[in-house]
Protein backbone atom coordinates (compact mmCIF):
# COMPACT_ATOMS: atom_id res chain seq x y z
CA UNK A 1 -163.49 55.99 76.58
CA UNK A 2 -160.53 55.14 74.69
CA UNK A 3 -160.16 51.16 77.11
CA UNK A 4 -163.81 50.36 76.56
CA UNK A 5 -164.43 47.57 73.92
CA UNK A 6 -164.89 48.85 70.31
CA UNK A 7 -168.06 47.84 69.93
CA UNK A 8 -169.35 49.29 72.83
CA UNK A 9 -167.35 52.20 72.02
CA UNK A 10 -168.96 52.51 68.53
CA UNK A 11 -172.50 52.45 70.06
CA UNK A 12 -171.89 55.53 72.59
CA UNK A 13 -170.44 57.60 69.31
CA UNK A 14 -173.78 56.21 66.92
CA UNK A 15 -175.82 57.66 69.65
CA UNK A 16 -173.92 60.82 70.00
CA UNK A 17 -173.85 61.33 66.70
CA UNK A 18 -177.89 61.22 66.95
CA UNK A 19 -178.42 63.42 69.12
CA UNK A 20 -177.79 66.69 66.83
CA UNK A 21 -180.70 65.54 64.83
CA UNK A 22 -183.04 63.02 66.84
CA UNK A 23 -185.46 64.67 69.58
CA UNK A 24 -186.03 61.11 70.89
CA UNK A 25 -182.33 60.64 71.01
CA UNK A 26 -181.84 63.62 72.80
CA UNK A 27 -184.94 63.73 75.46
CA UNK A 28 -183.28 60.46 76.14
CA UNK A 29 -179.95 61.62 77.00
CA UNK A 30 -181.47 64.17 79.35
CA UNK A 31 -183.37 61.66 81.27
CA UNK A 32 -180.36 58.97 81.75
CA UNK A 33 -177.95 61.94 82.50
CA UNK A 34 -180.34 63.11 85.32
CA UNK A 35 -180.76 59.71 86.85
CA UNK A 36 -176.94 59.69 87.03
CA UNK A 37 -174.85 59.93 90.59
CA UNK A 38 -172.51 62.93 90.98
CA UNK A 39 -169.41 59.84 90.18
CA UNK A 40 -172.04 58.62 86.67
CA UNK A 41 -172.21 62.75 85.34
CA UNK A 42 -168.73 63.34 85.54
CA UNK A 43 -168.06 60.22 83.91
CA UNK A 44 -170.12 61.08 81.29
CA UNK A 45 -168.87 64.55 80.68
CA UNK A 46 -165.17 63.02 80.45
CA UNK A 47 -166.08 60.69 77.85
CA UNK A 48 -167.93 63.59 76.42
CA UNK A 49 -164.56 65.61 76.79
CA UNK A 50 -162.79 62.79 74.53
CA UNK A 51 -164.67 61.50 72.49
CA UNK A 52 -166.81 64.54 71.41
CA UNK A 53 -164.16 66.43 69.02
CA UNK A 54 -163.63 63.03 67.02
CA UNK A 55 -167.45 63.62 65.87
CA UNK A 56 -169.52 65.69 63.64
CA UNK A 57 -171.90 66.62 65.89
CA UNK A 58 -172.16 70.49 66.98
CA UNK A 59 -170.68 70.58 70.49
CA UNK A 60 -174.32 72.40 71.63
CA UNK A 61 -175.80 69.26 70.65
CA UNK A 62 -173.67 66.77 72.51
CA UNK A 63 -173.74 68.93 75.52
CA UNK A 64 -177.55 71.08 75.41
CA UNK A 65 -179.63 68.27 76.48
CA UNK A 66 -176.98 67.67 79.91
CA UNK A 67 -177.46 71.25 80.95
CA UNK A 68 -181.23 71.30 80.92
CA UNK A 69 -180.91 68.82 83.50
CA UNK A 70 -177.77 69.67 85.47
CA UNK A 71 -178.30 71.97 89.07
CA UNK A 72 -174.76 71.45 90.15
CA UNK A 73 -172.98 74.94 89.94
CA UNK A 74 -169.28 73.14 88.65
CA UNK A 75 -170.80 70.50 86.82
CA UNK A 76 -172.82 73.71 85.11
CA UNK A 77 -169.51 75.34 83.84
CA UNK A 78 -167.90 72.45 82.64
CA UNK A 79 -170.83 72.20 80.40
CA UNK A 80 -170.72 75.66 79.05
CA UNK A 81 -167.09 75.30 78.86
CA UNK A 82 -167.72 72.16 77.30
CA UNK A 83 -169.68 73.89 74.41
CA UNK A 84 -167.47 77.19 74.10
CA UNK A 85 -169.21 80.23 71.99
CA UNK A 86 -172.16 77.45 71.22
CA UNK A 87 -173.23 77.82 74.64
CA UNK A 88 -177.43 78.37 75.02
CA UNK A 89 -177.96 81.30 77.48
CA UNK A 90 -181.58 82.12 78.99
CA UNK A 91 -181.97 85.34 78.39
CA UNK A 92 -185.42 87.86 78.19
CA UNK A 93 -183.94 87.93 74.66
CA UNK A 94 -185.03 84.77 73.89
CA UNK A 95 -187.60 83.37 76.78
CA UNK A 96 -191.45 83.54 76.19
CA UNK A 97 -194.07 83.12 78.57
CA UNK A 98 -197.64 82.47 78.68
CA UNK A 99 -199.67 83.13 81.97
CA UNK A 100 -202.95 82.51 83.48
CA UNK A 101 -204.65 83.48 86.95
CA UNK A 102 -206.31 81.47 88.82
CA UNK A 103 -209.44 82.33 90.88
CA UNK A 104 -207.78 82.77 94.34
CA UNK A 105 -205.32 85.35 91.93
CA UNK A 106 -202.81 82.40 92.60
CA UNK A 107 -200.48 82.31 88.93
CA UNK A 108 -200.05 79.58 86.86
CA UNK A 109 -196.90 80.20 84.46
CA UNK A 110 -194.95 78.95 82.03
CA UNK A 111 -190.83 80.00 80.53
CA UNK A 112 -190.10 78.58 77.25
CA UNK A 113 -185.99 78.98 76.85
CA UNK A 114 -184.44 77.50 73.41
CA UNK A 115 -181.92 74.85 74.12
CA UNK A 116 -180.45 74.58 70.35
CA UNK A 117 -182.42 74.09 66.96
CA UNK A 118 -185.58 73.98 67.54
CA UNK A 119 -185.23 71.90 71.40
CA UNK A 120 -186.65 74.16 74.23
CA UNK A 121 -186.37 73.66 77.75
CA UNK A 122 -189.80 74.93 79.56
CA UNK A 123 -190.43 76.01 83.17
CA UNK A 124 -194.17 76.16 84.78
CA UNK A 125 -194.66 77.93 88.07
CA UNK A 126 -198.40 78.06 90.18
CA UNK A 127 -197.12 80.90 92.66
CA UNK A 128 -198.26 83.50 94.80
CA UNK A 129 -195.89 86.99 94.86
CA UNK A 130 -196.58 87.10 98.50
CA UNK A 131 -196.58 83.87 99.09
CA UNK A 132 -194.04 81.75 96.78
CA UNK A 133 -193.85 78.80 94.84
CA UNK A 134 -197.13 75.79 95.24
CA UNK A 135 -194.97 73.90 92.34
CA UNK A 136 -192.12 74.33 89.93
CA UNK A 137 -192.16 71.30 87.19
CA UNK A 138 -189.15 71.57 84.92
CA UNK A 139 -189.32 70.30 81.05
CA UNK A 140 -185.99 69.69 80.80
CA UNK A 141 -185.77 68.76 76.67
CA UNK A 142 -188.62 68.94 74.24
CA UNK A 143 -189.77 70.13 70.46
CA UNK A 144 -190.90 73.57 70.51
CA UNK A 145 -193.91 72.66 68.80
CA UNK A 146 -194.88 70.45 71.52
CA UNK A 147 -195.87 73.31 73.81
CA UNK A 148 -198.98 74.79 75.00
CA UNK A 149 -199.99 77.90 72.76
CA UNK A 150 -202.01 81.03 74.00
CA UNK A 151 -205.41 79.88 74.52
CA UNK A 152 -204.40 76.84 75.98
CA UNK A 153 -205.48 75.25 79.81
CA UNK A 154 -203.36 74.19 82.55
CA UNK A 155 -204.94 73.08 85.69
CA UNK A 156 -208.16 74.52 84.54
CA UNK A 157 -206.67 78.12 83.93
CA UNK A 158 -206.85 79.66 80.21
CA UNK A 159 -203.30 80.44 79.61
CA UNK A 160 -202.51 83.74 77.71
CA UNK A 161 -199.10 85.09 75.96
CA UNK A 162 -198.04 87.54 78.66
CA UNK A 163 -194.54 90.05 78.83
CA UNK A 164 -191.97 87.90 79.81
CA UNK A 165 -191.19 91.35 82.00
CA UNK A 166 -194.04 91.28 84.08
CA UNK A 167 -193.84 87.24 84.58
CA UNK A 168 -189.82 88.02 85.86
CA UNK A 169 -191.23 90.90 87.73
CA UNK A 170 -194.03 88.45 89.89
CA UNK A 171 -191.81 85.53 89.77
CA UNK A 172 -189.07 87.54 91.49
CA UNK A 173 -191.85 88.95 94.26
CA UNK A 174 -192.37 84.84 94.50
CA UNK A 175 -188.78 83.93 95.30
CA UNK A 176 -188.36 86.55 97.92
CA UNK A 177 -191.76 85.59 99.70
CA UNK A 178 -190.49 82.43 98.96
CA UNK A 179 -187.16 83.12 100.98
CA UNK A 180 -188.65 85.33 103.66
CA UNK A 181 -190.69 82.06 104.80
CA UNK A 182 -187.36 79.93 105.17
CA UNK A 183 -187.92 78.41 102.20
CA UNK A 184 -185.32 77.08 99.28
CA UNK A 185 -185.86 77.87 95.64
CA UNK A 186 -186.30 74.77 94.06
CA UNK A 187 -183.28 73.36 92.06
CA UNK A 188 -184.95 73.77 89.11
CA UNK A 189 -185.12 77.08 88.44
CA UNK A 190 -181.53 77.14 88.48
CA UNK A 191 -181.03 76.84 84.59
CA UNK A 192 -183.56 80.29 85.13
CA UNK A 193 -181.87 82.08 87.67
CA UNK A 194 -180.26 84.87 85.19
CA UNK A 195 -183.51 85.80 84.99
CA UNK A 196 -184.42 86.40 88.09
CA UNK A 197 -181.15 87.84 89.79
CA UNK A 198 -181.27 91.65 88.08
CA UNK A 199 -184.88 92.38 89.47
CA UNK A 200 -184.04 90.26 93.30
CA UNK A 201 -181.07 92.10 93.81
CA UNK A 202 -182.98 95.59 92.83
CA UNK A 203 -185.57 94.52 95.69
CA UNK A 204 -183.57 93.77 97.96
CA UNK A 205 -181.40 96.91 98.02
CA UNK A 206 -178.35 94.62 97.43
């Protein structure tokens, strides 16, 4: 961003600069990035590309809040490459779930994945694992402790800390009913889809 005027210039870097330390600041950044055209995002991530290694700011910071939002597959590894070794990863290392059943045995379920300090990005489900996916609402950016806890109710269903195993094991029956019926996986899950691919491709006999 090196032609645009100074003092526009120095507002982009005071509001990078918040975003290693600001939730607001951050949540923010997610939802402007996602309202962006394919032209806007890469525009953004080569200003990023510039003007992110004359800052202080941890490169997971700057770039964290872009990838909860981003379902373009390029875009996706520019942003890892972006951030280098500081790159989040949503692993069963890391990912908790809580879980309820509804009473047509329906699921209602919800991934929490950390982002970077204490920002997680959180995924609910309501699926069947013959059926597929009712609705997938992504979370893109918030404070972890923000979240629902064990105990608490979402659309009426008590919602219980459940194995993250067994939630990848009926969420992968979901996307395979869900693809048997001609249906697409919603974009997303695609921040997820590590998850997922280990048990699918087991399944499938691929």
């Amino acid at each position: 961003m090196s032609d645009v005027e100074p003092r526009i210039l120095a507002a982009w870097q005071e509001w990078l600069n918040a975003l290693g330390s600001d939730p607001e600041a951050a949540i923010a950044a997610a939802h402007v990035y996602g309202a962006l055209s394919d032209e806007g995002r890469d525009a953004w991530l080569a200003a990023l590309e510039e003007d992110g290694p004359k800052l202080g700011v941890p490169k997971v910071a700057l770039y964290a809040p872009l990838l909860s939002v981003e379902t373009d597959v390029e875009r996706i590894e520019r942003i890892r490459a972006g951030m280098g070794a500081e790159a989040p990863l949503t692993s069963t290392r890391h990912t908790t779930a809580l879980r309820g059943v509804t009473k047509d045995a329906s699921r209602i379920a919800m991934l929490v994945a950390p982002l970077y300090a204490d920002f997680v990005q959180v995924l609910w489900y309501r699926y069947s694992t013959h059926v597929g996916f009712d609705w997938v609402r992504l979370d893109p950016i918030q404070r972890r402790a923000g979240t629902p806890m064990p105990g608490d109710r979402a659309e009426g269903v008590v919602l219980e800390a459940t194995p993250l195993k067994i939630v990848v094991e009926e969420l992968a029956l979901a996307i395979l009913a869900q693809r048997r019926r001609g249906h697409e996986i919603p974009s997303s899950m695609v921040g997820f889809a590590n998850l997922f691919d280990a048990k699918i491709d087991a399944d499938t006999g691929s």
